[in-house]
Protein backbone atom coordinates (compact mmCIF):
# COMPACT_ATOMS: atom_id res chain seq x y z
CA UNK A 1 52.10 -5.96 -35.38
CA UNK A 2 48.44 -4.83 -35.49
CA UNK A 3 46.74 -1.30 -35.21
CA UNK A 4 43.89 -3.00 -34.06
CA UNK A 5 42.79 -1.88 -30.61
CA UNK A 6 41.96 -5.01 -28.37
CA UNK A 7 38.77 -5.41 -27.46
CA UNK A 8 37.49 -4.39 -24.11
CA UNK A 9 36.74 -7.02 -21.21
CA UNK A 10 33.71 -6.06 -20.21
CA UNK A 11 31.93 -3.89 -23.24
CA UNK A 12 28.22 -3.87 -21.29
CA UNK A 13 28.95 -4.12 -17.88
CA UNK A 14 25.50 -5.32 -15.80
CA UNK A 15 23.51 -2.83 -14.06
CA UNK A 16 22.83 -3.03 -10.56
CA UNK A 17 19.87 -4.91 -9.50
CA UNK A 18 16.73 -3.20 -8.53
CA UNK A 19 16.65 -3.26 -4.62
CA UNK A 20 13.45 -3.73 -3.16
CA UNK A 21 11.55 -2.99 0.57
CA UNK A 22 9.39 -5.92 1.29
CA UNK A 23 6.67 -4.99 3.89
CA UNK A 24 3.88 -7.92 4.85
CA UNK A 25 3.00 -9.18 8.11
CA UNK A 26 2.58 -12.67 6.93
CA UNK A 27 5.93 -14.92 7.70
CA UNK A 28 5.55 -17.59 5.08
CA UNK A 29 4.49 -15.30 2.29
CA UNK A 30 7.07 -12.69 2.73
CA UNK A 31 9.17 -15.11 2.50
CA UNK A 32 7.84 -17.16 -0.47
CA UNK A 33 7.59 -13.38 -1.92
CA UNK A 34 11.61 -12.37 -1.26
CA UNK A 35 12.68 -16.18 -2.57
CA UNK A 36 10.19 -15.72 -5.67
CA UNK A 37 11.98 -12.27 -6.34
CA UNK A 38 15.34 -12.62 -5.28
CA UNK A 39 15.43 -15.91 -8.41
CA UNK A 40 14.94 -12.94 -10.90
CA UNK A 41 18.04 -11.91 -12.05
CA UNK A 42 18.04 -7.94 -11.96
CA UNK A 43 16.00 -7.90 -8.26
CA UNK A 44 17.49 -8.00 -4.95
CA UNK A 45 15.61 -7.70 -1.86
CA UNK A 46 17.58 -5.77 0.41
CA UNK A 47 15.32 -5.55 3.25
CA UNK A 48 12.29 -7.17 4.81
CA UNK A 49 9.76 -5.49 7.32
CA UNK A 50 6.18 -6.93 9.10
CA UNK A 51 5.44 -3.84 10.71
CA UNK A 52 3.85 -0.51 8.93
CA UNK A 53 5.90 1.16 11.15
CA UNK A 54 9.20 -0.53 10.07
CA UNK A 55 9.00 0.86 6.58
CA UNK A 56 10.18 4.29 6.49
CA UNK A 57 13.66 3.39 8.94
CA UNK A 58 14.18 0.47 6.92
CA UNK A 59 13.86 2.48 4.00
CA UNK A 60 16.34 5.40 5.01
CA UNK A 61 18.65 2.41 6.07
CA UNK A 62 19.00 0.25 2.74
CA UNK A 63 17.67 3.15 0.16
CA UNK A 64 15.28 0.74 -1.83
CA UNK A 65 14.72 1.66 -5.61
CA UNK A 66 10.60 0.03 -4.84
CA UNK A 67 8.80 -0.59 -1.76
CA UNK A 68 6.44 -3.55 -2.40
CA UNK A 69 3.96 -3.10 0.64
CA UNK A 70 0.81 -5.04 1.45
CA UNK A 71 -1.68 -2.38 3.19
CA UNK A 72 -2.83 -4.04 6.11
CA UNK A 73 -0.03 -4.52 8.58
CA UNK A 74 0.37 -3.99 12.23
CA UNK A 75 1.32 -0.61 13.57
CA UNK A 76 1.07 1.50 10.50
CA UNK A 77 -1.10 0.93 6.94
CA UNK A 78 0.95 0.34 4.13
CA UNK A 79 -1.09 3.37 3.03
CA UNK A 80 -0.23 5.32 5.34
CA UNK A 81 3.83 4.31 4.96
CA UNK A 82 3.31 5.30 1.51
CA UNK A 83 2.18 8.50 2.17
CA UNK A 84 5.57 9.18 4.80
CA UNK A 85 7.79 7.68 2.18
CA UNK A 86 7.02 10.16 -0.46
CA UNK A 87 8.10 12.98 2.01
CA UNK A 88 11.17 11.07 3.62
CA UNK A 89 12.75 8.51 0.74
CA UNK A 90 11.11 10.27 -2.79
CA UNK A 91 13.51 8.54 -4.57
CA UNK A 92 11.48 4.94 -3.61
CA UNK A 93 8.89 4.21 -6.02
CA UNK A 94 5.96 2.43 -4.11
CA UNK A 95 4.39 -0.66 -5.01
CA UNK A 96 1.11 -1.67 -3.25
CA UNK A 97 0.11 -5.51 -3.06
CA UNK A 98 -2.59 -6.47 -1.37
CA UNK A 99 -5.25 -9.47 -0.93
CA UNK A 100 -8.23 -7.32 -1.24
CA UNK A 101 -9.20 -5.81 -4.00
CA UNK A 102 -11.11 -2.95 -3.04
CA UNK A 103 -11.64 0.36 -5.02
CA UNK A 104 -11.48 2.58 -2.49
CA UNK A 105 -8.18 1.53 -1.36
CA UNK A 106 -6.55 1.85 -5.08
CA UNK A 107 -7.93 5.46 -5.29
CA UNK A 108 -6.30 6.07 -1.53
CA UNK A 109 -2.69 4.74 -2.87
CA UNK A 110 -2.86 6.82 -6.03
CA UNK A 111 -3.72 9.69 -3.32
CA UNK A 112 -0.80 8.86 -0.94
CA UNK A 113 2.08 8.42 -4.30
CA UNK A 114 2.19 4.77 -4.61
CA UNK A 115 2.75 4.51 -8.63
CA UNK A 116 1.25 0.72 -8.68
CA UNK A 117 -1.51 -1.62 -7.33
CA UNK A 118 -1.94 -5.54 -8.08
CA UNK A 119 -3.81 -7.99 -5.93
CA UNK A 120 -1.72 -10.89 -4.48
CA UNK A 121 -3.14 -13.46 -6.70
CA UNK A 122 -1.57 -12.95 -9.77
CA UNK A 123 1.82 -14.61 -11.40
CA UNK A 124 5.02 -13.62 -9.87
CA UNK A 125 6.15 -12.77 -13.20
CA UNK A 126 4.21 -9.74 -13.51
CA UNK A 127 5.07 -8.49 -9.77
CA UNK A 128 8.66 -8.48 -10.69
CA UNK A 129 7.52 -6.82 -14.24
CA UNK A 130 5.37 -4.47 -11.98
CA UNK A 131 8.22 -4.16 -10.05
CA UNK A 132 10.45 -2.93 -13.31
CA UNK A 133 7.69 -1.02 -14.87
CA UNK A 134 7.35 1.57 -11.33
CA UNK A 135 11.26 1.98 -11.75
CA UNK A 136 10.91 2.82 -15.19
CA UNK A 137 8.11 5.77 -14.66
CA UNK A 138 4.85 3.72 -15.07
CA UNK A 139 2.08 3.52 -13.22
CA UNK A 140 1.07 -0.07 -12.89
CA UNK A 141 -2.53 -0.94 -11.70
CA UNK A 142 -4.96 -4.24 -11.50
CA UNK A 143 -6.79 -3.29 -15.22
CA UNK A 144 -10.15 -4.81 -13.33
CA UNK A 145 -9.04 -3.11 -10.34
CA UNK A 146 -8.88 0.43 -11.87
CA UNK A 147 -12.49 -0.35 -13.94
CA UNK A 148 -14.31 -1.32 -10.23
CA UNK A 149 -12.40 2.11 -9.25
CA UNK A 150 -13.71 4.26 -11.23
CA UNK A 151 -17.29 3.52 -11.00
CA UNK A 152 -17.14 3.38 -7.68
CA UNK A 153 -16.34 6.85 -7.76
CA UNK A 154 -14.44 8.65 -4.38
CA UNK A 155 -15.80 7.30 -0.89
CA UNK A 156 -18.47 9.76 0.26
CA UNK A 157 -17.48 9.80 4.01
CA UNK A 158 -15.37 12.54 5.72
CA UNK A 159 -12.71 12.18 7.21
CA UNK A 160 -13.48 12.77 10.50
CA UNK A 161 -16.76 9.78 9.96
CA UNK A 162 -14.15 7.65 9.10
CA UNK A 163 -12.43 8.49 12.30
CA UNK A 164 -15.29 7.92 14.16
CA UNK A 165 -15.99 4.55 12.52
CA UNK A 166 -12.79 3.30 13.47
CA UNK A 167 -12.99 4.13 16.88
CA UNK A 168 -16.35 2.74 17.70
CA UNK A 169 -15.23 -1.02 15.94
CA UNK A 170 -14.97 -3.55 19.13
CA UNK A 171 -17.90 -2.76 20.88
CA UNK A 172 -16.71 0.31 22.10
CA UNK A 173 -19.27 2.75 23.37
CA UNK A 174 -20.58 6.68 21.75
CA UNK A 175 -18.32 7.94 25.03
CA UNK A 176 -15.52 5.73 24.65
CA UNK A 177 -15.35 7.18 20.94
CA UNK A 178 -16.03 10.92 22.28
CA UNK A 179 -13.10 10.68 24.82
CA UNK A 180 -10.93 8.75 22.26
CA UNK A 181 -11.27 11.71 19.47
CA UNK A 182 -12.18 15.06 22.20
CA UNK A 183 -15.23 15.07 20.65
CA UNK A 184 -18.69 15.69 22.18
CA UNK A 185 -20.88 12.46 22.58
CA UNK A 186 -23.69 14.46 20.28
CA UNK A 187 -21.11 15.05 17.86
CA UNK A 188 -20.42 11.52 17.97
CA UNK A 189 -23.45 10.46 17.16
CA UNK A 190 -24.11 13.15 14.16
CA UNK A 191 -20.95 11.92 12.56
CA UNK A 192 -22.06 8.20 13.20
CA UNK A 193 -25.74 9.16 12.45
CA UNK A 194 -24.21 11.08 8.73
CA UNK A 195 -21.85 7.93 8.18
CA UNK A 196 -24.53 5.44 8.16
CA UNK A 197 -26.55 7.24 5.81
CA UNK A 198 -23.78 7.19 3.47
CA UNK A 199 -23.03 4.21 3.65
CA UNK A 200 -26.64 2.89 3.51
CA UNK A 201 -26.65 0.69 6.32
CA UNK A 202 -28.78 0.39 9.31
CA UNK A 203 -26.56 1.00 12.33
CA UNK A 204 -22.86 1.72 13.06
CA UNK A 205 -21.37 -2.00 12.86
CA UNK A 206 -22.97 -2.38 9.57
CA UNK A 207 -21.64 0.91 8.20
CA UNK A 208 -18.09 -0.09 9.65
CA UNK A 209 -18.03 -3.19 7.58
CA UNK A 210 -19.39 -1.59 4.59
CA UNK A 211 -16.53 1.63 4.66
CA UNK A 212 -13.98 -1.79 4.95
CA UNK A 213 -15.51 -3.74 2.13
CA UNK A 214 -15.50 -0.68 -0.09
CA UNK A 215 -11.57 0.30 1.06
CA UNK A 216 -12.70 3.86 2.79
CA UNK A 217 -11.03 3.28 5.83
């Protein structure tokens, strides 16, 4: 007879995986993104959106520890879902992966809560380190990313010029834009008139493209 006390079964039980929101409007690479995670041992993806506007429901549904969400999708900006999933799921840490790199779209995540940024180029191993570093309290970002960022400096437009911009892209006219926004057709043009000057450009298409290059709208 022994005094010994038997050893447990299971001394370090495993933690539960990190669940994880996937939002891109891309078939093939959400799903090349979920396989590519879901091999890691300590990730599960536990749901899978290609709408902006599918994020937040999704969300409330499966309670995601991240939300990895590429910003331009259909319906809503993965911005903008950021931005509703602080107020409605603050437990989700955001994750923002995108194909463009542009400065003024890291400064608008770190605006709207997300706590990380990398463009879609880089090694899966360091999106699902990303992904473990946001749940841990970091703040991940691009390192040449958050350099072009901050000598960028903030985008100089308002936001109602950036409102305007976006409703004159497709050819449509100063009075489609005025009844769009309830805004004068003068008006209109002031705010088009003040957002090509900021933007340096010679007419409205030109200053569209340029607040898009730089990430201001």
């Amino acid at each position: 007879m022994t005094d010994e006390t038997p050893p447990h079964p299971h001394p370090h039980p495993h933690p539960r995986p990190v669940r994880v929101l996937l939002a891109e409007d891309q078939g093939m690479m959400r799903g090349a993104l979920a396989l590519l995670l879901g091999m890691e041992d300590d990730i599960e993806v536990v749901a899978q959106v290609a709408a902006g506007d599918e994020i937040v429901g999704a969300a409330l549904a499966h309670r995601p520890d991240v939300a990895l969400l590429d910003i331009e999708l259909p319906g809503l900006s993965g911005l903008d879902a950021a931005a509703e999933l602080r107020e409605r799921v603050p437990g989700c840490r955001v994750l923002i992966l995108t194909t463009f790199g542009r400065p003024g779209y890291l400064r608008r995540a770190m605006e709207a809560g997300a706590a990380g940024f990398l463009v879609k180029d880089g090694p899966v191993e360091e999106l699902a380190g990303a992904v473990r570093r946001v749940l841990g309290g970091e703040t991940v970002v691009d390192p040449a990313l958050a350099a072009a960022a901050l000598s960028a400096g903030p985008s100089p437009l308002t936001g109602r010029e950036c409102d305007v911009l976006r409703a004159s892209a497709d050819g449509a006219t100063v009075a489609d834009v005025a009844a769009a926004l309830h805004l004068s057709e003068s008006t209109v043009r002031n705010y088009l008139s003040a957002a090509i000057g900021k933007t340096a450009t010679r007419n409205r298409t030109e200053a569209l493209r340029e607040a898009r290059r730089q990430g201001w709208l």
